[in-house]
Protein backbone atom coordinates (compact mmCIF):
# COMPACT_ATOMS: atom_id res chain seq x y z
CA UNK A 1 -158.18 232.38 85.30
CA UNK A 2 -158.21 231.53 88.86
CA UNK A 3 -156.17 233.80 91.08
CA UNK A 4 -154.37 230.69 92.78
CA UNK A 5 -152.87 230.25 88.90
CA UNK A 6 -151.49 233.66 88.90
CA UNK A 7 -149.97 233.36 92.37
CA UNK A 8 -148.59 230.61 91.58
CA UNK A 9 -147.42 231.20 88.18
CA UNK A 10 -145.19 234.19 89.82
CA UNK A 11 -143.89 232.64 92.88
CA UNK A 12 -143.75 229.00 91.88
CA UNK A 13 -140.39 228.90 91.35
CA UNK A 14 -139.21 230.54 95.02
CA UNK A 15 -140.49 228.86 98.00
CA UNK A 16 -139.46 231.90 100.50
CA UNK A 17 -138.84 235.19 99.15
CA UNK A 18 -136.16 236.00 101.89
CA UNK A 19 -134.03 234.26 99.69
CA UNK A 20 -134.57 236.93 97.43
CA UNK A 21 -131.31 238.86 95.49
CA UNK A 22 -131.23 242.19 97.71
CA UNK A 23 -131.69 244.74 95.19
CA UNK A 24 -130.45 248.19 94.73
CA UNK A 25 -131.87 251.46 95.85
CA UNK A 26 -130.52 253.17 92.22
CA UNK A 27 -132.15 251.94 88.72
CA UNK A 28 -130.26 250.30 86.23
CA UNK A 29 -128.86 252.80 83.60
CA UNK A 30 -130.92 252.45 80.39
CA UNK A 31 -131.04 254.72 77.47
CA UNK A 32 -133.11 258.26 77.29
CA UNK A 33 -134.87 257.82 73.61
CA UNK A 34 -136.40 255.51 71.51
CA UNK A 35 -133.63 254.03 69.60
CA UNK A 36 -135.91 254.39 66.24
CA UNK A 37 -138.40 256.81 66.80
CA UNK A 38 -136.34 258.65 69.28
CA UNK A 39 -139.42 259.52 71.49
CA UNK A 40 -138.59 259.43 75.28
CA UNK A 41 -138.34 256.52 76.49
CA UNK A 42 -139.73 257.34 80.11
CA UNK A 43 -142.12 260.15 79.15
CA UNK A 44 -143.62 262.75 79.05
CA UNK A 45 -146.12 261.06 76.73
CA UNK A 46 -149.31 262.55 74.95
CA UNK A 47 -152.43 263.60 76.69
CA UNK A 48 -154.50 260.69 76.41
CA UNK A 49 -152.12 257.51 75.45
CA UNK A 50 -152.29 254.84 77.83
CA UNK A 51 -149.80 251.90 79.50
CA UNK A 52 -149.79 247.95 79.53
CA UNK A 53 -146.97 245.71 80.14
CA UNK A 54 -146.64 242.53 77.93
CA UNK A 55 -144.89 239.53 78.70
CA UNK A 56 -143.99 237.21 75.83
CA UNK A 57 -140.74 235.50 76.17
CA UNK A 58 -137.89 237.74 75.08
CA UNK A 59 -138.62 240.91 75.11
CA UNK A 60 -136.11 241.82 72.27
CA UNK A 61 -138.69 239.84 69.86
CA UNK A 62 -141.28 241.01 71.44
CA UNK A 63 -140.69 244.88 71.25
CA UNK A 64 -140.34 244.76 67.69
CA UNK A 65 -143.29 243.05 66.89
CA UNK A 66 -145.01 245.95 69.17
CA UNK A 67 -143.45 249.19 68.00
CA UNK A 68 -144.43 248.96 64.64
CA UNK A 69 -148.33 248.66 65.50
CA UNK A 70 -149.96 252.00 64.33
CA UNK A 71 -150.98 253.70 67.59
CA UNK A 72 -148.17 252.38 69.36
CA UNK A 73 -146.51 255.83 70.61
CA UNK A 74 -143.35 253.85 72.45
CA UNK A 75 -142.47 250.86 73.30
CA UNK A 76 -139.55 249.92 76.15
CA UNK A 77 -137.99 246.61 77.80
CA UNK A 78 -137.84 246.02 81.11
CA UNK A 79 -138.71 243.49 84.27
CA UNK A 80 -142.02 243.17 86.08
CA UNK A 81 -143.85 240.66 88.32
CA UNK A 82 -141.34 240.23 90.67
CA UNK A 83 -140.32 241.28 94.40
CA UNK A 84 -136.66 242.61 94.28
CA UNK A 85 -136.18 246.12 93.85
CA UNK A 86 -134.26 247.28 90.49
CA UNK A 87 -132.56 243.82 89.13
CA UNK A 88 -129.92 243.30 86.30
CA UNK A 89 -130.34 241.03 83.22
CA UNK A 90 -128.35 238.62 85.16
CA UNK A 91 -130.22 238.48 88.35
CA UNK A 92 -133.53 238.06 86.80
CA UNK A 93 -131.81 235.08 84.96
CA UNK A 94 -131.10 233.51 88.24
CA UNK A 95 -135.43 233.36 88.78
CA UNK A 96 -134.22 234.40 92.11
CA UNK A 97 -136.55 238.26 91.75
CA UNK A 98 -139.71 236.85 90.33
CA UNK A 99 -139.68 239.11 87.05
CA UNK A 100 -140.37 238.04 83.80
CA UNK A 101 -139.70 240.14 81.03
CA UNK A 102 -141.73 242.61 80.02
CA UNK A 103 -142.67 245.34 77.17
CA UNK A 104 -143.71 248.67 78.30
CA UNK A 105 -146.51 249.71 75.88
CA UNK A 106 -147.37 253.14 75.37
CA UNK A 107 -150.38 253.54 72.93
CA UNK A 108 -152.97 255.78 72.06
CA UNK A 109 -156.42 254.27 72.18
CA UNK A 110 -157.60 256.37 69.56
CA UNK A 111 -155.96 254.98 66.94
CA UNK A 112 -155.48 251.14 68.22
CA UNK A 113 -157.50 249.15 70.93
CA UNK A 114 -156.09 247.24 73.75
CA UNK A 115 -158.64 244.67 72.42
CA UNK A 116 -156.46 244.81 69.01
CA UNK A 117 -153.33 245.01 71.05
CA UNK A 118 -154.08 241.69 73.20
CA UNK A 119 -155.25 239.73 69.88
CA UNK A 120 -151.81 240.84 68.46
CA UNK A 121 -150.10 239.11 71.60
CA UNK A 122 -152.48 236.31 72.03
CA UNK A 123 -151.71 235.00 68.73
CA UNK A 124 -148.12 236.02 67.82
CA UNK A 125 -146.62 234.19 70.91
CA UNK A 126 -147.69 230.70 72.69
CA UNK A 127 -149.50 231.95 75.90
CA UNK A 128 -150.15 227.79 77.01
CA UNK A 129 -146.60 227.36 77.95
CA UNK A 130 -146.19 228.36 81.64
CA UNK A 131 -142.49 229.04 82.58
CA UNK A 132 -141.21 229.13 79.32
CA UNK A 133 -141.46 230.42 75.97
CA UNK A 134 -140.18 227.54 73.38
CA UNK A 135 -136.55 226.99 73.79
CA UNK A 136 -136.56 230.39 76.39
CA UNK A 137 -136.60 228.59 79.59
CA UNK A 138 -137.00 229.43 83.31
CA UNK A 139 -139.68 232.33 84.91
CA UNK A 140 -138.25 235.51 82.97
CA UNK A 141 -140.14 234.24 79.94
CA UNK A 142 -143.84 233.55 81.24
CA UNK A 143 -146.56 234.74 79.43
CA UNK A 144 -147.95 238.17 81.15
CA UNK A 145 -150.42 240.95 80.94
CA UNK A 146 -149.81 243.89 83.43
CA UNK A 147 -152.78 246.29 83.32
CA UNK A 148 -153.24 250.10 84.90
CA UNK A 149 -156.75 250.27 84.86
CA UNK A 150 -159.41 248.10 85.93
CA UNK A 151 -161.14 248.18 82.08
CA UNK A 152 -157.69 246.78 80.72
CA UNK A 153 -157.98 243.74 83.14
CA UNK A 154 -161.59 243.21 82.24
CA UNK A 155 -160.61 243.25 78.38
CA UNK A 156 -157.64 241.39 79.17
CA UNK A 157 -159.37 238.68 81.10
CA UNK A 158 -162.26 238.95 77.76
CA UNK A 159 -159.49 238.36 75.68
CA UNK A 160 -157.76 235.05 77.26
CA UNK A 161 -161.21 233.64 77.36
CA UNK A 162 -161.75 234.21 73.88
CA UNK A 163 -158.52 232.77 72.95
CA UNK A 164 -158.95 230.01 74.92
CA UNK A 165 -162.27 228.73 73.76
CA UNK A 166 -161.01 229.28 70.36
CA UNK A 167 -157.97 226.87 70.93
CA UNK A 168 -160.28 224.47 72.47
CA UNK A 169 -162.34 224.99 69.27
CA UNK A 170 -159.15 223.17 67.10
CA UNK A 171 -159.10 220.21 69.81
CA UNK A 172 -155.90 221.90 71.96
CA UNK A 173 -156.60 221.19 74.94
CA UNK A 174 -154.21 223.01 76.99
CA UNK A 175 -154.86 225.96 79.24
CA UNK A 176 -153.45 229.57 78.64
CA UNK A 177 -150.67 230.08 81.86
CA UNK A 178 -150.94 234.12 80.94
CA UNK A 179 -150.65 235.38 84.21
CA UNK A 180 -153.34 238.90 84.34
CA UNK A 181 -152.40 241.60 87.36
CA UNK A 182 -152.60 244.96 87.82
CA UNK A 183 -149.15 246.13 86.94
CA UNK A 184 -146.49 246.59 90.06
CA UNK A 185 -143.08 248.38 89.42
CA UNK A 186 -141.62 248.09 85.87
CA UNK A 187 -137.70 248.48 86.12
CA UNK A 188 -136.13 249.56 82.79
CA UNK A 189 -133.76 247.30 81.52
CA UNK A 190 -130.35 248.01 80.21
CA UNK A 191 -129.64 249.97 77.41
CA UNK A 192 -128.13 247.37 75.52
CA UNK A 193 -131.78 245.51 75.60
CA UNK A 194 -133.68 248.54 74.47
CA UNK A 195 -134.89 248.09 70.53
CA UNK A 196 -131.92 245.32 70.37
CA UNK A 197 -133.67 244.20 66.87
CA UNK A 198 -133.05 247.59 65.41
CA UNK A 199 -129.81 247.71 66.54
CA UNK A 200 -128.99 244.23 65.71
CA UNK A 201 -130.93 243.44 62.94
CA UNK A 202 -130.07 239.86 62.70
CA UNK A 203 -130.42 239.00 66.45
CA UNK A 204 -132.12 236.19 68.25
CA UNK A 205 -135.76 235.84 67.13
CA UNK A 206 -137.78 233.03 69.14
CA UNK A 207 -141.49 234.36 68.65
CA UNK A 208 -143.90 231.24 67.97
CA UNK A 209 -147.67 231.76 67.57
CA UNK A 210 -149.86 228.77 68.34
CA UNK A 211 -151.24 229.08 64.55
CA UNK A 212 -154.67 229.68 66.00
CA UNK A 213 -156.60 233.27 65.82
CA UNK A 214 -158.50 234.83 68.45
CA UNK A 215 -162.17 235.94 66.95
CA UNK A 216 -162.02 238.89 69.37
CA UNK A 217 -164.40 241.85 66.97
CA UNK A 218 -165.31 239.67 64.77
């Protein structure tokens, strides 16, 4: 994916960034633990586990579907991909901070691939939808992949690709929006977001595949 996508993909919707929300120089206050597994939240985590951030649509959906992956050590909810320092809920809403909502994955590659990870998110939410995320409308919801090392963006970028000939494969023609970077600040969000599906079991649920799998190992 061309670089001018991702740029644009992030800033599309704010034509000068001074008319960015101000910020705050103290973070939101989020919860400690892992509502189910109770495992910190912002670490210490194992030697060895690793980071990506995941964007696909609401995170409440989203974190779910990732903390019950085997190898998953801990998920969290938060914003990323933006330029204002430490938003709310409601000012990433306004898509006047450039975040979209993300998942924090902590995961121990051991035990579960990024590879497997990305082929999970690939094909469990509609990455071909730029701005949006079926009836989720507006930046906060674009498809993203944050990355922390340069071998995640390769696989990443390995992974779209795949994904993306394999849609063409079943004559859809339209191009995955994911937007790939290395990951800039995560900001937690609020503790009402974190694990909201475990606390409210019969919450909003808006996750739509495309109905198409990615061949990626086989």
């Amino acid at each position: 994916m061309p670089e001018s996508w991702n740029a644009h993909n992030r800033y599309a919707h704010q034509e000068d960034h001074d008319t960015a929300l101000p910020g705050r120089d103290q973070p939101v206050p989020t919860a400690s633990e892992h509502f189910v597994s109770g495992r910190p939240l912002k670490g210490p985590y194992p030697e060895g586990t690793e980071t990506v951030y995941l964007g696909m649509g609401c995170f409440w959906v989203a974190e779910r579907l990732l903390w019950n992956i085997s190898g998953v050590y801990v998920t969290a909810v938060g914003y990323s991909g933006g330029f204002m320092k430490k938003p709310t809920y409601q000012e990433t809403t306004t898509g006047l901070t450039g975040h979209t909502e993300v998942v924090k994955l902590v995961y121990d590659p051991t035990v579960v691939s990024l590879e497997s990870l990305l082929k999970t998110f690939v094909e469990e939410h509609d990455p071909t939808q730029g701005m949006r995320q079926g009836n989720d409308v507006g930046t906060t919801y674009r498809s993203a992949v944050y990355t922390t090392a340069p071998e995640q963006l390769a696989t990443a970028e390995r992974v779209r690709d795949t994904s993306q000939a394999a849609l063409k494969s079943t004559g859809r023609m339209a191009k995955i929006t994911t937007e790939i970077a290395p990951a800039g600040e995560f900001y937690y969000a609020e503790n009402y977001h974190q694990q909201y599906l475990a606390k409210n079991p019969d919450g909003y649920c808006g996750l739509r595949g495309t109905g198409v799998s990615c061949p990626i190992g086989q």
